[in-house]
PDB file of N, CA and C in Angstrom:
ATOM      1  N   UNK A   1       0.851  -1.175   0.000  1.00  0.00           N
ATOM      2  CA  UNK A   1       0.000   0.000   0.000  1.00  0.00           C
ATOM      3  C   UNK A   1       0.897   1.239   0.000  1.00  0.00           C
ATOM      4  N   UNK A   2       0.513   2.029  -0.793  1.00  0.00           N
ATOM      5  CA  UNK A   2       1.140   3.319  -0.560  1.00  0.00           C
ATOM      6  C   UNK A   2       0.659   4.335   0.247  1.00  0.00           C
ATOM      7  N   UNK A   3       1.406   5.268   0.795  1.00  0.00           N
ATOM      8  CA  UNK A   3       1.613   5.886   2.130  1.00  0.00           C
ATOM      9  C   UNK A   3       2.386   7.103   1.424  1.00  0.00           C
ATOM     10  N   UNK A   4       1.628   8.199   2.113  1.00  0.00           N
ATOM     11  CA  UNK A   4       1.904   9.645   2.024  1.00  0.00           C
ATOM     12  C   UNK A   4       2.221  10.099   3.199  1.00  0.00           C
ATOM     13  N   UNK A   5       3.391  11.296   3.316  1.00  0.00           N
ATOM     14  CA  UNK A   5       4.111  11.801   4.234  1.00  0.00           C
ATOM     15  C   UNK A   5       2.966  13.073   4.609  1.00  0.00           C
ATOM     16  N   UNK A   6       2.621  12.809   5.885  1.00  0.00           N
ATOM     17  CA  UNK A   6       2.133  14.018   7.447  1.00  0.00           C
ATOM     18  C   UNK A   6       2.737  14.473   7.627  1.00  0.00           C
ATOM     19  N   UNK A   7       1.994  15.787   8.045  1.00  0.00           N
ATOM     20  CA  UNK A   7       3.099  16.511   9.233  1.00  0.00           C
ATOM     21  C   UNK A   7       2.791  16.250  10.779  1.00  0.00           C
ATOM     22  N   UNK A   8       3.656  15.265  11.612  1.00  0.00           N
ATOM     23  CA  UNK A   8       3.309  15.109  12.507  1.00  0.00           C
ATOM     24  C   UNK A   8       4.188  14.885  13.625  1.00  0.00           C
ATOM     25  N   UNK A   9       4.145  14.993  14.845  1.00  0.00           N
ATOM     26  CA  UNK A   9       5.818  14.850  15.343  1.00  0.00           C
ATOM     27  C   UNK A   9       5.616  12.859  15.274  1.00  0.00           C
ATOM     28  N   UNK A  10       4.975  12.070  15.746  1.00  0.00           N
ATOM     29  CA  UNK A  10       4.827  11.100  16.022  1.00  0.00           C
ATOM     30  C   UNK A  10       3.847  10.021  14.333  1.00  0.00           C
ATOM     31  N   UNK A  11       3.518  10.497  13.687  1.00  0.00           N
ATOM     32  CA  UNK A  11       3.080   9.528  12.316  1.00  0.00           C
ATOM     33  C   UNK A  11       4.155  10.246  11.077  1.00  0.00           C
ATOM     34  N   UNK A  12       4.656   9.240  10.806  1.00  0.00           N
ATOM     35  CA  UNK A  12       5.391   9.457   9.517  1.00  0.00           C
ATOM     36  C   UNK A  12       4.583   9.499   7.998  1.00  0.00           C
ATOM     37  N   UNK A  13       3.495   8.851   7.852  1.00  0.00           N
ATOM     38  CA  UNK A  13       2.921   8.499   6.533  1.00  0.00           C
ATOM     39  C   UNK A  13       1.841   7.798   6.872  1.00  0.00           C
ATOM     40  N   UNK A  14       0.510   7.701   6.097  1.00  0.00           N
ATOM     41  CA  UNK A  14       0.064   7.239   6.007  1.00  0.00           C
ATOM     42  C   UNK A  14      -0.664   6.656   4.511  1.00  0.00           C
ATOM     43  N   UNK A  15      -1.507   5.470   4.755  1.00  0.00           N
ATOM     44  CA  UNK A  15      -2.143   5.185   3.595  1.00  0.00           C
ATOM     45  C   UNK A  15      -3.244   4.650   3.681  1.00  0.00           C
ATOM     46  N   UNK A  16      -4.205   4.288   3.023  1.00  0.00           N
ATOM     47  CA  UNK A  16      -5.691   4.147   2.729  1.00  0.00           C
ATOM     48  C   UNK A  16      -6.048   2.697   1.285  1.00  0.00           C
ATOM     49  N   UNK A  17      -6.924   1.566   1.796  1.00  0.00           N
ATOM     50  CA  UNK A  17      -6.670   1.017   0.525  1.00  0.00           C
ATOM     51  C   UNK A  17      -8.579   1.049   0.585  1.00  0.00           C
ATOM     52  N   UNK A  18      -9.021   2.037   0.223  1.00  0.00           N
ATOM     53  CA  UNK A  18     -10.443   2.344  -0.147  1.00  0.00           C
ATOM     54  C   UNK A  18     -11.440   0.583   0.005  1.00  0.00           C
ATOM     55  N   UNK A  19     -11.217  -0.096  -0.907  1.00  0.00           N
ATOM     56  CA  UNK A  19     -11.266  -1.116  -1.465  1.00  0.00           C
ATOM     57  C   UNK A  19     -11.661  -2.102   0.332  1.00  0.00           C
ATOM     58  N   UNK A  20     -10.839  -2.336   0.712  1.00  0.00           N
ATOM     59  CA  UNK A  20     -10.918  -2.991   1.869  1.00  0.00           C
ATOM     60  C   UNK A  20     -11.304  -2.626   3.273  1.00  0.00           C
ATOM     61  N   UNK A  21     -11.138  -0.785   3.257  1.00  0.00           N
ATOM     62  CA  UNK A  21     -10.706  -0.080   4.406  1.00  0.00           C
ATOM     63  C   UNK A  21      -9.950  -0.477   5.212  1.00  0.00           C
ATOM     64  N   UNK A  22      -8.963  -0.098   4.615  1.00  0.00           N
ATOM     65  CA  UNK A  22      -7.644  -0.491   5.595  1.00  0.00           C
ATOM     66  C   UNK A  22      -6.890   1.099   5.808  1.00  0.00           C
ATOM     67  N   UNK A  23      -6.860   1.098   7.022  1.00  0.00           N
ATOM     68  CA  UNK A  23      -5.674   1.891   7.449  1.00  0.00           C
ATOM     69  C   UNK A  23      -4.450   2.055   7.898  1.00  0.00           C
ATOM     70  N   UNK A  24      -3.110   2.097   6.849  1.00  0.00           N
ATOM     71  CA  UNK A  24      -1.722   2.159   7.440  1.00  0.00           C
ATOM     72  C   UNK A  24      -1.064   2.977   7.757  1.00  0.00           C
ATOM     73  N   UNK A  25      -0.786   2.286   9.207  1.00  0.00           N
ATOM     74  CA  UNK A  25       0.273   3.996   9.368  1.00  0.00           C
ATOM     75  C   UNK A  25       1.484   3.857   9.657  1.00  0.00           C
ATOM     76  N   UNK A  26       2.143   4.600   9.357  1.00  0.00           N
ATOM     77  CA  UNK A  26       4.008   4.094   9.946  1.00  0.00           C
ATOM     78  C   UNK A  26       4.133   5.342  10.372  1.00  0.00           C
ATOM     79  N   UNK A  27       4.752   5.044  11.514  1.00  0.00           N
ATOM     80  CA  UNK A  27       5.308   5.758  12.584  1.00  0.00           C
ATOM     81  C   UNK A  27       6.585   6.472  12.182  1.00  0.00           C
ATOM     82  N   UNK A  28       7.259   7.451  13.264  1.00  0.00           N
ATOM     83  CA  UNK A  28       8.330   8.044  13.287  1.00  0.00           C
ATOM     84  C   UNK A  28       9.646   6.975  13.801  1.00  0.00           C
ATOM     85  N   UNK A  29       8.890   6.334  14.814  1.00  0.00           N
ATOM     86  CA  UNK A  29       9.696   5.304  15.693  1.00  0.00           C
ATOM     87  C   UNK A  29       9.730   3.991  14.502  1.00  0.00           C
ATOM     88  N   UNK A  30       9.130   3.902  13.704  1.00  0.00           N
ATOM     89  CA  UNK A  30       9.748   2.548  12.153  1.00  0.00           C
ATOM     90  C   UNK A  30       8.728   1.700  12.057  1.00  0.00           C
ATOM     91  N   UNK A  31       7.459   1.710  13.264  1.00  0.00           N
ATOM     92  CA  UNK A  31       6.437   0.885  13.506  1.00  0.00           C
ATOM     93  C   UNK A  31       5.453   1.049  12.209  1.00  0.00           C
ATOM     94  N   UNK A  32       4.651  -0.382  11.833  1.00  0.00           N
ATOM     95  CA  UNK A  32       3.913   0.116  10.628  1.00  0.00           C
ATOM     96  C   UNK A  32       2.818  -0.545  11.293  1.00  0.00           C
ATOM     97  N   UNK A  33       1.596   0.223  11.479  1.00  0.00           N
ATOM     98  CA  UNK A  33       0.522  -0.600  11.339  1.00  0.00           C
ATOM     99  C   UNK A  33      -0.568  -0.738  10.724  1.00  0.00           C
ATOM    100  N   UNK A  34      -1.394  -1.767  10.464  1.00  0.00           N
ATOM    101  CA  UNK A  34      -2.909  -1.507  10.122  1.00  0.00           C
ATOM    102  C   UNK A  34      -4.170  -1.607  10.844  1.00  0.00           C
ATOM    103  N   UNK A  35      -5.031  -0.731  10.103  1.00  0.00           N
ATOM    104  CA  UNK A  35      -6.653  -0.619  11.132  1.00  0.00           C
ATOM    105  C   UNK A  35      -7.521  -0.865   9.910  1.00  0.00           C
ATOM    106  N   UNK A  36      -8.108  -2.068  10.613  1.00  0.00           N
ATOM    107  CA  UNK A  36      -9.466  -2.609   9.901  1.00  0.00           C
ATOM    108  C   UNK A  36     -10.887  -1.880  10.419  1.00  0.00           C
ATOM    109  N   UNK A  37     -11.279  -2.138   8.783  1.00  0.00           N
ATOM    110  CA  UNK A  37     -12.971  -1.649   8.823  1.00  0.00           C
ATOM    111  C   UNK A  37     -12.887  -0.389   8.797  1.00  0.00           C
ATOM    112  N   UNK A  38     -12.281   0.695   8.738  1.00  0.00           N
ATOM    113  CA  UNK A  38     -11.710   2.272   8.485  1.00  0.00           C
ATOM    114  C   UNK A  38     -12.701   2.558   7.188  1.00  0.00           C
ATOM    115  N   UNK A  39     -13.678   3.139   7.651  1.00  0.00           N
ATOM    116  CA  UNK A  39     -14.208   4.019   7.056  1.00  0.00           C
ATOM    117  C   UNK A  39     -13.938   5.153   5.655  1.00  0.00           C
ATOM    118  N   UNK A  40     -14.015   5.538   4.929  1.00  0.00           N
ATOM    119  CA  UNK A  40     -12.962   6.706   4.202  1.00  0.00           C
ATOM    120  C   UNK A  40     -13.421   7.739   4.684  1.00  0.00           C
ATOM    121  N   UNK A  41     -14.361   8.154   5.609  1.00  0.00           N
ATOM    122  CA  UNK A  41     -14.447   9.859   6.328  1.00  0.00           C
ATOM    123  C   UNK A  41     -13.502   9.577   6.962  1.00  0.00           C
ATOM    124  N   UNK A  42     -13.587   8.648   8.070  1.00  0.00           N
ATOM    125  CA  UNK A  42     -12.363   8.167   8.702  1.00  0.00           C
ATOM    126  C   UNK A  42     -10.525   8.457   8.702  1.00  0.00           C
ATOM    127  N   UNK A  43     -10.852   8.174   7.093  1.00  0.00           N
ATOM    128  CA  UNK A  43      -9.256   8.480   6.738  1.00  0.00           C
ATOM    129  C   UNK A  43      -9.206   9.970   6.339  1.00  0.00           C
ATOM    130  N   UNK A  44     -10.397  10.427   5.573  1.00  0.00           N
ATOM    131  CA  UNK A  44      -9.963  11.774   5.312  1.00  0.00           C
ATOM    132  C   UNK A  44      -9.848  12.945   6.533  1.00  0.00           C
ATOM    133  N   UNK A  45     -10.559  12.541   7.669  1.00  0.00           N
ATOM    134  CA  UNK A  45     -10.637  13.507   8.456  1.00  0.00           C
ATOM    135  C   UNK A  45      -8.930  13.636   9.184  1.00  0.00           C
ATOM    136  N   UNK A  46      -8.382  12.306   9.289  1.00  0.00           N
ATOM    137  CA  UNK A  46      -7.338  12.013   9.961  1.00  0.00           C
ATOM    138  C   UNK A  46      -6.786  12.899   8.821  1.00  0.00           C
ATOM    139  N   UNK A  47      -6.380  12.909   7.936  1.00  0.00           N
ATOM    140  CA  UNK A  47      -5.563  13.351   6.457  1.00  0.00           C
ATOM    141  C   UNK A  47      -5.515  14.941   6.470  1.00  0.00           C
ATOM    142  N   UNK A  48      -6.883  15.680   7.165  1.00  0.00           N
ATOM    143  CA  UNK A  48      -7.166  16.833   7.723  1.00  0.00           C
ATOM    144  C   UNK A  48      -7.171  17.291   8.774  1.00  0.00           C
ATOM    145  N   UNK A  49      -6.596  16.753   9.896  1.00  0.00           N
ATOM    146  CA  UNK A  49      -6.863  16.836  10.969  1.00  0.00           C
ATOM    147  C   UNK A  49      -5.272  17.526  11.738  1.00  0.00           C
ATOM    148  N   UNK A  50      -5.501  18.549  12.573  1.00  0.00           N
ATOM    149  CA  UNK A  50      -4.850  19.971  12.932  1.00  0.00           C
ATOM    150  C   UNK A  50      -3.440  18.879  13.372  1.00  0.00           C
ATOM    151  N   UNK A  51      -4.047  18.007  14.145  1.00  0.00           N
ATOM    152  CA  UNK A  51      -2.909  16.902  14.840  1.00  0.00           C
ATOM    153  C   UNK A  51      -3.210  15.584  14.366  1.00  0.00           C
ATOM    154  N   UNK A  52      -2.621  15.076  13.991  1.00  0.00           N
ATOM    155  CA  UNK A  52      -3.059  13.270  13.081  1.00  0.00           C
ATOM    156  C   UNK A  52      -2.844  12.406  14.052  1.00  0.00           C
ATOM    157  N   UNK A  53      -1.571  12.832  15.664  1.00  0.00           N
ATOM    158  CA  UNK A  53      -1.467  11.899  16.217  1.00  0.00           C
ATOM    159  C   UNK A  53      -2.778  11.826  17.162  1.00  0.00           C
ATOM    160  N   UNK A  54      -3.200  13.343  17.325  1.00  0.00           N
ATOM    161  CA  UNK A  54      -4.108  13.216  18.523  1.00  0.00           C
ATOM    162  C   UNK A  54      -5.894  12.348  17.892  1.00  0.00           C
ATOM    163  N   UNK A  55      -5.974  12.465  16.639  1.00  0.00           N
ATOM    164  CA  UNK A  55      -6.907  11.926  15.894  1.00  0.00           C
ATOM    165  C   UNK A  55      -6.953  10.754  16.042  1.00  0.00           C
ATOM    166  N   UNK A  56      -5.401   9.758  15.825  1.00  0.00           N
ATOM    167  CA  UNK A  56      -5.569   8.451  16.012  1.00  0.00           C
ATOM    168  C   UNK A  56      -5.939   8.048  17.157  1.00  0.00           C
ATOM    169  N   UNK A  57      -5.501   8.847  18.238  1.00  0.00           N
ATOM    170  CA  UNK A  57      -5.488   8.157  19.905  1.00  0.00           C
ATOM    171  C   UNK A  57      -6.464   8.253  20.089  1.00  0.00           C
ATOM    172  N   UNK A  58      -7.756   9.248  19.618  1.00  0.00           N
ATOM    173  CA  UNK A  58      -8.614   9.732  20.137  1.00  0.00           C
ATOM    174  C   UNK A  58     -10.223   9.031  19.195  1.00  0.00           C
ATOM    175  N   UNK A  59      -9.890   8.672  18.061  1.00  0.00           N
ATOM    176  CA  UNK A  59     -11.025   8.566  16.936  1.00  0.00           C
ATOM    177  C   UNK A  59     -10.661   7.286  16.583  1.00  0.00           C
ATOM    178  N   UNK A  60      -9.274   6.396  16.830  1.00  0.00           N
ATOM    179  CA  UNK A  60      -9.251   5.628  15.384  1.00  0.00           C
ATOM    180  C   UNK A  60      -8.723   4.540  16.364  1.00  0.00           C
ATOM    181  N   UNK A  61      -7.372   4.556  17.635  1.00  0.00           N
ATOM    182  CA  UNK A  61      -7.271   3.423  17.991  1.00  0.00           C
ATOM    183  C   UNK A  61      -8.866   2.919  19.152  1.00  0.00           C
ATOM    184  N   UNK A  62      -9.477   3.902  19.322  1.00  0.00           N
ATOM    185  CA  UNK A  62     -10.733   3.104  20.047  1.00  0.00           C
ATOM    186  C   UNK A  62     -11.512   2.607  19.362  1.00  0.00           C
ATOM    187  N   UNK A  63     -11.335   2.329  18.451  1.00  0.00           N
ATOM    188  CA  UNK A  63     -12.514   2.313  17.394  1.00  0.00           C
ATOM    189  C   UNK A  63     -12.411   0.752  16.606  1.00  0.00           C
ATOM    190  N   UNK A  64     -10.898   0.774  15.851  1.00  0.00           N
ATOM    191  CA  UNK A  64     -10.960   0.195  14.699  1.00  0.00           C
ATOM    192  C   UNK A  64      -9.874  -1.030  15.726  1.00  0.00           C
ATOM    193  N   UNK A  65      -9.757  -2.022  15.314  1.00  0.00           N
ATOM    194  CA  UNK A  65      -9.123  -3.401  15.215  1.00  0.00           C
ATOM    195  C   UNK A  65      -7.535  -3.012  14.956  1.00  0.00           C
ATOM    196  N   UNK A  66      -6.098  -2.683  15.054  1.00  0.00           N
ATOM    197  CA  UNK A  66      -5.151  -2.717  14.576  1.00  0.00           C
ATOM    198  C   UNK A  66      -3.908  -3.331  15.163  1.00  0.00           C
ATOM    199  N   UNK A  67      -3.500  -3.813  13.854  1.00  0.00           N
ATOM    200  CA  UNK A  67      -1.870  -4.972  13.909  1.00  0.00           C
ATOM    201  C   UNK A  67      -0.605  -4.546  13.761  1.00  0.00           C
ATOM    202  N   UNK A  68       0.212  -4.535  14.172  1.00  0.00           N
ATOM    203  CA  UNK A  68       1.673  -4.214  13.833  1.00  0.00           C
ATOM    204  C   UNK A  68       2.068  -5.116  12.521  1.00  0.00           C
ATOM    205  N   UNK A  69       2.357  -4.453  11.673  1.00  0.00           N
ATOM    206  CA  UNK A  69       2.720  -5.310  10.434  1.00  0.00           C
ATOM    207  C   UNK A  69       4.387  -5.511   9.976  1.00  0.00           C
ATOM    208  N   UNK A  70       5.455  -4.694  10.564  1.00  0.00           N
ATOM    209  CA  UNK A  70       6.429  -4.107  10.314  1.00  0.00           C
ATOM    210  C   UNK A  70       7.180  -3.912  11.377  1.00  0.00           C
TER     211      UNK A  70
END
């Protein structure tokens, strides 16, 4: 999956595979993960969102299912 560079102190990139809703994110620290069942408001809001890390902690890891892949 491809993954686009944030500005964030703590997410390095993320990516979106529409198709499945999957959400990947790789970290600053080298960690990659994915979140199942991700919505695409989901991803776009994160994609817009003032802070992406505080979005995930707050909207996306309570929410969605996610694995360390990496």
């Amino acid at each position: 999956m491809r993954r686009v560079p944030v500005e964030s102190s703590v997410i390095r990139d993320v990516g979106y595979d529409a198709a499945k809703s999957v959400l990947e994110i790789g970290f600053r620290n080298g960690g990659v993960y994915r979140y199942h069942l991700v919505p695409a408001r989901v991803h776009r809001e994160l994609m817009a969102a003032e802070s992406p890390g505080r979005y995930l902690n707050q909207e996306i890891k309570p929410r969605f299912p996610g694995q360390e892949v990496e």
